[in-house]
N, C-alpha and C. Protein backbone atom coordinates (compact mmCIF):
# COMPACT_ATOMS: atom_id res chain seq x y z
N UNK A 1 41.40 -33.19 -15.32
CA UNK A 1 42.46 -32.28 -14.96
C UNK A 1 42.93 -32.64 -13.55
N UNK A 2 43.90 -32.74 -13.56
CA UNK A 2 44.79 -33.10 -11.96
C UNK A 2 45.39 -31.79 -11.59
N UNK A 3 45.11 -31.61 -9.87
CA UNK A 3 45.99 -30.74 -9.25
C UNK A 3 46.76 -31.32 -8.27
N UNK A 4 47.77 -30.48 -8.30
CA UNK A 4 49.23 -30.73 -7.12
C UNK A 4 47.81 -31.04 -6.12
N UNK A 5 48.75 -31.83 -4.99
CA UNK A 5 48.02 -31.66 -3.53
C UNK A 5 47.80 -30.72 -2.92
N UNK A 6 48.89 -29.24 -2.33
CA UNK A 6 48.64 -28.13 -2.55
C UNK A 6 47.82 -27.28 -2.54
N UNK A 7 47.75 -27.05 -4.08
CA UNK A 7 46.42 -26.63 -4.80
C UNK A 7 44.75 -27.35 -4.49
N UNK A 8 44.89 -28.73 -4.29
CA UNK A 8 43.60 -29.46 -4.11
C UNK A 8 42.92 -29.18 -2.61
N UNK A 9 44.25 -28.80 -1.96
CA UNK A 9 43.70 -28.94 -0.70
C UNK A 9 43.23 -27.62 -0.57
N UNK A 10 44.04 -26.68 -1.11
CA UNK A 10 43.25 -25.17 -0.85
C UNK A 10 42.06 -24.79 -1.42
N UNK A 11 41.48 -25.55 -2.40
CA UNK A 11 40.29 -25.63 -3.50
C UNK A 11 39.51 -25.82 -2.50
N UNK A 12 39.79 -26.81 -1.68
CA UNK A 12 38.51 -27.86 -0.83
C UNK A 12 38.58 -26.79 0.39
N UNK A 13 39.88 -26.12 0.88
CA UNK A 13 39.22 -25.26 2.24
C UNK A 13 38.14 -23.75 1.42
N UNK A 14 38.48 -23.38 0.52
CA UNK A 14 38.03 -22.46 0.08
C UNK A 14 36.30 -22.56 0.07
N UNK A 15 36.20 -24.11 -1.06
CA UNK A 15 34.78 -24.66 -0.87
C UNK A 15 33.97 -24.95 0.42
N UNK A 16 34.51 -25.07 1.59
CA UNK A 16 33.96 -25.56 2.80
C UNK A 16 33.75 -24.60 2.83
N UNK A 17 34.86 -23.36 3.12
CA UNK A 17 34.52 -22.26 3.79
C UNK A 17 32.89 -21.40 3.09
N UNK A 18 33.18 -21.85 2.12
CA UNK A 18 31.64 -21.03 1.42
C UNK A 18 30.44 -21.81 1.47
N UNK A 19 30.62 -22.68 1.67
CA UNK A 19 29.44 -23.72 2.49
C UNK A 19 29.05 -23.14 3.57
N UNK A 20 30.21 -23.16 4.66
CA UNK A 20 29.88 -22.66 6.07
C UNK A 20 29.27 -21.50 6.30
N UNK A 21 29.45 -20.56 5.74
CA UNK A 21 28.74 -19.45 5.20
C UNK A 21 27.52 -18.98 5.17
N UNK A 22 27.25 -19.79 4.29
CA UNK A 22 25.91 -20.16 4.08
C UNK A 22 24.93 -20.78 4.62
N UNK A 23 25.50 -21.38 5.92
CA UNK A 23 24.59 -22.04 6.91
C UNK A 23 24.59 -21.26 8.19
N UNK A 24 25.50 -19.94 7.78
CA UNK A 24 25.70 -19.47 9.39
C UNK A 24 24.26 -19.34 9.98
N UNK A 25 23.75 -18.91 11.34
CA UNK A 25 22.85 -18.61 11.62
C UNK A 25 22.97 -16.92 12.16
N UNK A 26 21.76 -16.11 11.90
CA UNK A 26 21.62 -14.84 11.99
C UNK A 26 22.44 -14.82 13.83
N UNK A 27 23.28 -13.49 13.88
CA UNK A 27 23.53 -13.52 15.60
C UNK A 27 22.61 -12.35 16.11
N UNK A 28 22.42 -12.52 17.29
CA UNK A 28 21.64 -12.26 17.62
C UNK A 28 22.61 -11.32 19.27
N UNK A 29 22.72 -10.55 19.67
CA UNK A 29 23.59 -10.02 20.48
C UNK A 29 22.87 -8.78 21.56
N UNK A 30 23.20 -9.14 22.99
CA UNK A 30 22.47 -8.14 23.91
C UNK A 30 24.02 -7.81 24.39
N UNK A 31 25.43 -6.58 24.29
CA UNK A 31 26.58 -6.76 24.73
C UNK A 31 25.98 -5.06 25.60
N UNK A 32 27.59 -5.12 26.37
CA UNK A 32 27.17 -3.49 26.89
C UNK A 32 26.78 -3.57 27.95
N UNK A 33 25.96 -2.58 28.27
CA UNK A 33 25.43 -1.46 29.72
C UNK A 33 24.07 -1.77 29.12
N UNK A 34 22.75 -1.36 30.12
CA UNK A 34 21.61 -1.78 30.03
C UNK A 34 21.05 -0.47 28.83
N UNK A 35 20.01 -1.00 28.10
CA UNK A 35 20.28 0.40 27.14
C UNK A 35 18.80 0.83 27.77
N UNK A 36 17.94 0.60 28.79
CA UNK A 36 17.53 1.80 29.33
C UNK A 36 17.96 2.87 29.84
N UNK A 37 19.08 2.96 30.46
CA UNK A 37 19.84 4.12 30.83
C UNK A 37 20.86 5.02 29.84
N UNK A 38 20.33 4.36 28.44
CA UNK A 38 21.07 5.36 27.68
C UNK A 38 20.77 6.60 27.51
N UNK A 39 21.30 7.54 27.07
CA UNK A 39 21.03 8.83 27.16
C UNK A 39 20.68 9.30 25.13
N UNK A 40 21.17 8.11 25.03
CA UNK A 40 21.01 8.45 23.39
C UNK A 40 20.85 6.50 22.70
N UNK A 41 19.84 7.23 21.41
CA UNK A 41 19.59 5.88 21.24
C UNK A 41 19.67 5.89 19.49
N UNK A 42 20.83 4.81 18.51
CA UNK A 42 21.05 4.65 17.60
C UNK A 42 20.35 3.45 16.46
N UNK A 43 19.65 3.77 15.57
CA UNK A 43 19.11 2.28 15.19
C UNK A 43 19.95 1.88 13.93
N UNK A 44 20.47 0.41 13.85
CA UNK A 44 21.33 0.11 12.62
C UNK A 44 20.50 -0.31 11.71
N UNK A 45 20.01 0.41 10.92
CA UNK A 45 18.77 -0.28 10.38
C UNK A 45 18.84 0.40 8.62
N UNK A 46 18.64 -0.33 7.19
CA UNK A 46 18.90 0.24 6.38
C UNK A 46 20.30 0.08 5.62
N UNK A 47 21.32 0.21 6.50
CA UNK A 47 22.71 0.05 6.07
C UNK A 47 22.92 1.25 6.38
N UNK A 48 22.10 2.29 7.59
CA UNK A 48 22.83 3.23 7.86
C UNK A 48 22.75 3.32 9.32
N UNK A 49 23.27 4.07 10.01
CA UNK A 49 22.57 4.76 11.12
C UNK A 49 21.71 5.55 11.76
N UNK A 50 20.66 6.02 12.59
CA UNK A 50 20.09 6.96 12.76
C UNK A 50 19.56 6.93 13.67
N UNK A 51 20.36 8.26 14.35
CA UNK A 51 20.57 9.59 13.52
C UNK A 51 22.00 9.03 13.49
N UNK A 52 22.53 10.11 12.36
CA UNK A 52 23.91 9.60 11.95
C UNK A 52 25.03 10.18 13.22
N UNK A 53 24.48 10.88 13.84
CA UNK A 53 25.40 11.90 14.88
C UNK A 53 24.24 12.28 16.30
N UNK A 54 24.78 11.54 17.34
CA UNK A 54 24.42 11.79 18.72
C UNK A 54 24.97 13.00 19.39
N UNK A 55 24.67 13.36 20.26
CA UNK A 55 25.37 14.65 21.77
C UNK A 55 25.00 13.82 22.65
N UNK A 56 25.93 13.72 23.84
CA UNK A 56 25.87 13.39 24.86
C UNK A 56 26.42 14.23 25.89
N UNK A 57 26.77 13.85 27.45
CA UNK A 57 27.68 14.13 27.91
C UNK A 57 28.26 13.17 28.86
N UNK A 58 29.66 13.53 29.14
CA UNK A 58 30.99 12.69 29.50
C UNK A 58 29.89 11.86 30.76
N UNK A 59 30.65 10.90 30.90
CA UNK A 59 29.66 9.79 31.72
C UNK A 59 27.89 9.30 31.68
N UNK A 60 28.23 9.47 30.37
CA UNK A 60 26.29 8.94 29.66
C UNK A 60 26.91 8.29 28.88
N UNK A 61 25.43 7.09 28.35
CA UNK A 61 25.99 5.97 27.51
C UNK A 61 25.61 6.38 25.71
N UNK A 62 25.56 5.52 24.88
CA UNK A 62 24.77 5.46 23.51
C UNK A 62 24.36 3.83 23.42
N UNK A 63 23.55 3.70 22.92
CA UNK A 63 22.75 2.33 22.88
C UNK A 63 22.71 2.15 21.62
N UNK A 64 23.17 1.19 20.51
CA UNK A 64 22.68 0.96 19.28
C UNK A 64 21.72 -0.19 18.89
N UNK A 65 21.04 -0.39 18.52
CA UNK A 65 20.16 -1.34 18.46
C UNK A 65 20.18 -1.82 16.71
N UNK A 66 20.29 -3.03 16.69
CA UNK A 66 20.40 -3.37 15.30
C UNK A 66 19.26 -4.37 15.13
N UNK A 67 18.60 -3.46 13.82
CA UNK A 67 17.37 -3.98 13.52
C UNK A 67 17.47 -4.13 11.78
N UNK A 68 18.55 -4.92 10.96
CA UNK A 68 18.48 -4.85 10.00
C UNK A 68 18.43 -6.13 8.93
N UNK A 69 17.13 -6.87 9.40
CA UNK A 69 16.98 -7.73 8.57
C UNK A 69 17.91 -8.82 9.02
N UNK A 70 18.53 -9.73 8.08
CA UNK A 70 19.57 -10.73 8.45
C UNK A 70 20.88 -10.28 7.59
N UNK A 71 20.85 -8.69 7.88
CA UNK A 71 22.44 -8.26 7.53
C UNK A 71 23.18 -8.11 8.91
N UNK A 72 24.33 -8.19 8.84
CA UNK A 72 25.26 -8.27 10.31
C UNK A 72 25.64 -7.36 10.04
N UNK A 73 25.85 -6.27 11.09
CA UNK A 73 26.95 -5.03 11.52
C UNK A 73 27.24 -5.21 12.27
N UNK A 74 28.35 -4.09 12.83
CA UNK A 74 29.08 -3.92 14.16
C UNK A 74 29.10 -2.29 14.00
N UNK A 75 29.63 -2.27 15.39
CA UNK A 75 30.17 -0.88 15.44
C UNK A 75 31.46 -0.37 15.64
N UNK A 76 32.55 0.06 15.49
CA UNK A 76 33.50 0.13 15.82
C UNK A 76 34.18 1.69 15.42
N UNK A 77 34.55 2.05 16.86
CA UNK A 77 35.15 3.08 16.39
C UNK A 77 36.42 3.31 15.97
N UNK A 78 36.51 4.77 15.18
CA UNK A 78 37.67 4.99 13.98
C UNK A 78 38.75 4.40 15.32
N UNK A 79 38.90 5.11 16.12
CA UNK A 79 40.31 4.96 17.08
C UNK A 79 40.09 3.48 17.75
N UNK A 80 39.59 2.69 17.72
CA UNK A 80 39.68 1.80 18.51
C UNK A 80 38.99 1.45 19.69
N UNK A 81 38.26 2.31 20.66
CA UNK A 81 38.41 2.90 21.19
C UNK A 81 36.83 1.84 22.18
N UNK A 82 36.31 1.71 21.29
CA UNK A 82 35.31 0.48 21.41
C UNK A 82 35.00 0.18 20.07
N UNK A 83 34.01 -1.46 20.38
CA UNK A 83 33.80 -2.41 19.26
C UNK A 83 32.94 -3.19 19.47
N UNK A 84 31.71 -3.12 18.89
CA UNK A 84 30.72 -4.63 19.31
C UNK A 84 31.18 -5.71 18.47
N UNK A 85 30.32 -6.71 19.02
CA UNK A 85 30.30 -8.09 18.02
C UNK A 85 29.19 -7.75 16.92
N UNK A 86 29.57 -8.44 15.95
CA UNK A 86 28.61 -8.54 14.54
C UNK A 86 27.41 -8.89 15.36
N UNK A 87 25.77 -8.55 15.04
CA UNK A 87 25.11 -8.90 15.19
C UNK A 87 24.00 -8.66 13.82
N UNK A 88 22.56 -9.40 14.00
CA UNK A 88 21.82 -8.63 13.02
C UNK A 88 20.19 -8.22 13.69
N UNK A 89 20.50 -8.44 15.28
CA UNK A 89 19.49 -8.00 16.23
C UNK A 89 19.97 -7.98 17.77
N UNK A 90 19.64 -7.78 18.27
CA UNK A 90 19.84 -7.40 19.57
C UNK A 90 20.42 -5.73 19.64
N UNK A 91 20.94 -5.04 20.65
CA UNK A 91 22.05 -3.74 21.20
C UNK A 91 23.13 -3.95 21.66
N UNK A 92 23.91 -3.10 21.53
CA UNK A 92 25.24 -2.67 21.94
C UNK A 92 25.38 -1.37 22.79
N UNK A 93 25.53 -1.19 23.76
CA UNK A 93 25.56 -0.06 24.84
C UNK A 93 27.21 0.57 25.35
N UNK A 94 27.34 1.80 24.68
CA UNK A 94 28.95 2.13 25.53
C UNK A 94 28.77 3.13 26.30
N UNK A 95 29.33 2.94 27.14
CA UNK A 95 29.67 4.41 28.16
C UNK A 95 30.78 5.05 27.67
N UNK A 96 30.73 6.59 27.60
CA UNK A 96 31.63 7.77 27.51
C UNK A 96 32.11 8.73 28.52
N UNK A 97 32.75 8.45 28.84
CA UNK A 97 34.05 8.65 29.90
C UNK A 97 34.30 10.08 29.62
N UNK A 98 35.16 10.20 28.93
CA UNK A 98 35.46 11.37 28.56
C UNK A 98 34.97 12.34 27.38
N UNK A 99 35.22 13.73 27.22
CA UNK A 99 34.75 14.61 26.47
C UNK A 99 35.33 14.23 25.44
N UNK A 100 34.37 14.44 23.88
CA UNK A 100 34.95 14.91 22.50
C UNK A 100 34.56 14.15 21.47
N UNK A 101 34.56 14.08 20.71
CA UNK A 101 33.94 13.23 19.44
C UNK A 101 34.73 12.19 18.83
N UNK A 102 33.64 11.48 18.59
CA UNK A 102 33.46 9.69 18.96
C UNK A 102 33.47 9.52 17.22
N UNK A 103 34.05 9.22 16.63
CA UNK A 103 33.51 8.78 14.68
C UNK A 103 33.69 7.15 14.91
N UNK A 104 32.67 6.37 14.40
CA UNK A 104 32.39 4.91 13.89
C UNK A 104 32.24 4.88 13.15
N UNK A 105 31.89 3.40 12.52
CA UNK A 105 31.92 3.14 11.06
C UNK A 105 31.34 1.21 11.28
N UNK A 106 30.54 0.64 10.87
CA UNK A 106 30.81 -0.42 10.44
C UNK A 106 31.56 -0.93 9.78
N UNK A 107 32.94 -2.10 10.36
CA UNK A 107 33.81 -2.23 10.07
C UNK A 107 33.42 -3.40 8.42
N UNK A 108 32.24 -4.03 8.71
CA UNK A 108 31.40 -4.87 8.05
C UNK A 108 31.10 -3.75 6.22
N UNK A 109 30.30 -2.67 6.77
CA UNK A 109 30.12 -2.14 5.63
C UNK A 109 30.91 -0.18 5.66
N UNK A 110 32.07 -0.39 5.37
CA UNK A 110 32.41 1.09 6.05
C UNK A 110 31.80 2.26 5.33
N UNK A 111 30.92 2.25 4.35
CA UNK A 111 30.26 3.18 3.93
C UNK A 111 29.03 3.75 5.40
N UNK A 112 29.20 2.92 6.06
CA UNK A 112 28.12 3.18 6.91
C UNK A 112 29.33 3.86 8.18
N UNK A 113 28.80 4.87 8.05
CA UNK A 113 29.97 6.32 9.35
C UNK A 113 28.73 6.75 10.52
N UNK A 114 29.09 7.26 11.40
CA UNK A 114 28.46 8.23 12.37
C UNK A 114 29.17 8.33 13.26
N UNK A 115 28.86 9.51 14.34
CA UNK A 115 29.62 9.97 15.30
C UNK A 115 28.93 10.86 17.02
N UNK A 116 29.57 10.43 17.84
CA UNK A 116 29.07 10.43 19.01
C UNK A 116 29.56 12.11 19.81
N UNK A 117 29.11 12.73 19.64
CA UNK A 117 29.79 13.78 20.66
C UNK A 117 30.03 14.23 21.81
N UNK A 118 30.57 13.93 22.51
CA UNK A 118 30.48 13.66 24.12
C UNK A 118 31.15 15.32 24.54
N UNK A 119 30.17 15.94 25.43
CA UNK A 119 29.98 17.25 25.74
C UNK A 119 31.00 17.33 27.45
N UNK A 120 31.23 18.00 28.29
CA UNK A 120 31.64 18.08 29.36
C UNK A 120 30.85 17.61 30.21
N UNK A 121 30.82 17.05 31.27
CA UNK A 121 29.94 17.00 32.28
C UNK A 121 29.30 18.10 32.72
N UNK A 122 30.11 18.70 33.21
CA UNK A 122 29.92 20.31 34.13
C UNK A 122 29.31 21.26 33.33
């Protein structure tokens, strides 16, 4: 069977790409603020979070720590608002600035939700 050039060439990026894949190596990621000074501490572990929902208050951090095997997550929140890199070990540390609730999601697996509540300072 013959294909256009085209077609052959997109066959062959498709195939690389699933090669490459498959050789990635696990990442491994320390991003953020130091996560001893977090005030709250998240583990990605499972394909969920926990606890699924932190309290904080305005100028304290959250620390997530991803401990899930050689699956990659991230964190990213609904608004944008912050975002780690994929990892499948190391933490991610954000500081919260301001008051009010924080919803994430692994953008990787979005069944996986939780949310940060950031209280007043005062």
């Amino acid at each position: 069977m013959r294909f256009s050039k085209p077609i052959a060439a997109a066959m062959l990026v498709v195939g690389l790409s699933g090669i490459a894949g498959c050789s990635e190596k696990p990442l491994t990621t320390d991003q953020g603020g130091d996560p001893s000074t977090a005030s709250a501490t998240v583990v990605v572990k499972n394909m969920k979070f926990t606890p699924k929902k932190v309290s904080i208050k305005a100028g304290q951090s959250v620390t997530w720590k991803f401990d899930d095997g050689d699956i990659r997550h991230d964190v990213t929140a609904d608004d944008k608002s912050f975002a780690s890199k994929a990892a499948v070990s190391g933490h991610y540390t954000h500081k919260f600035a301001k008051a009010g609730t924080y919803r994430y999601n692994c953008s990787i697996h979005p069944s996986m939700r939780g949310a940060v509540v950031v209280k007043p300072s005062g």
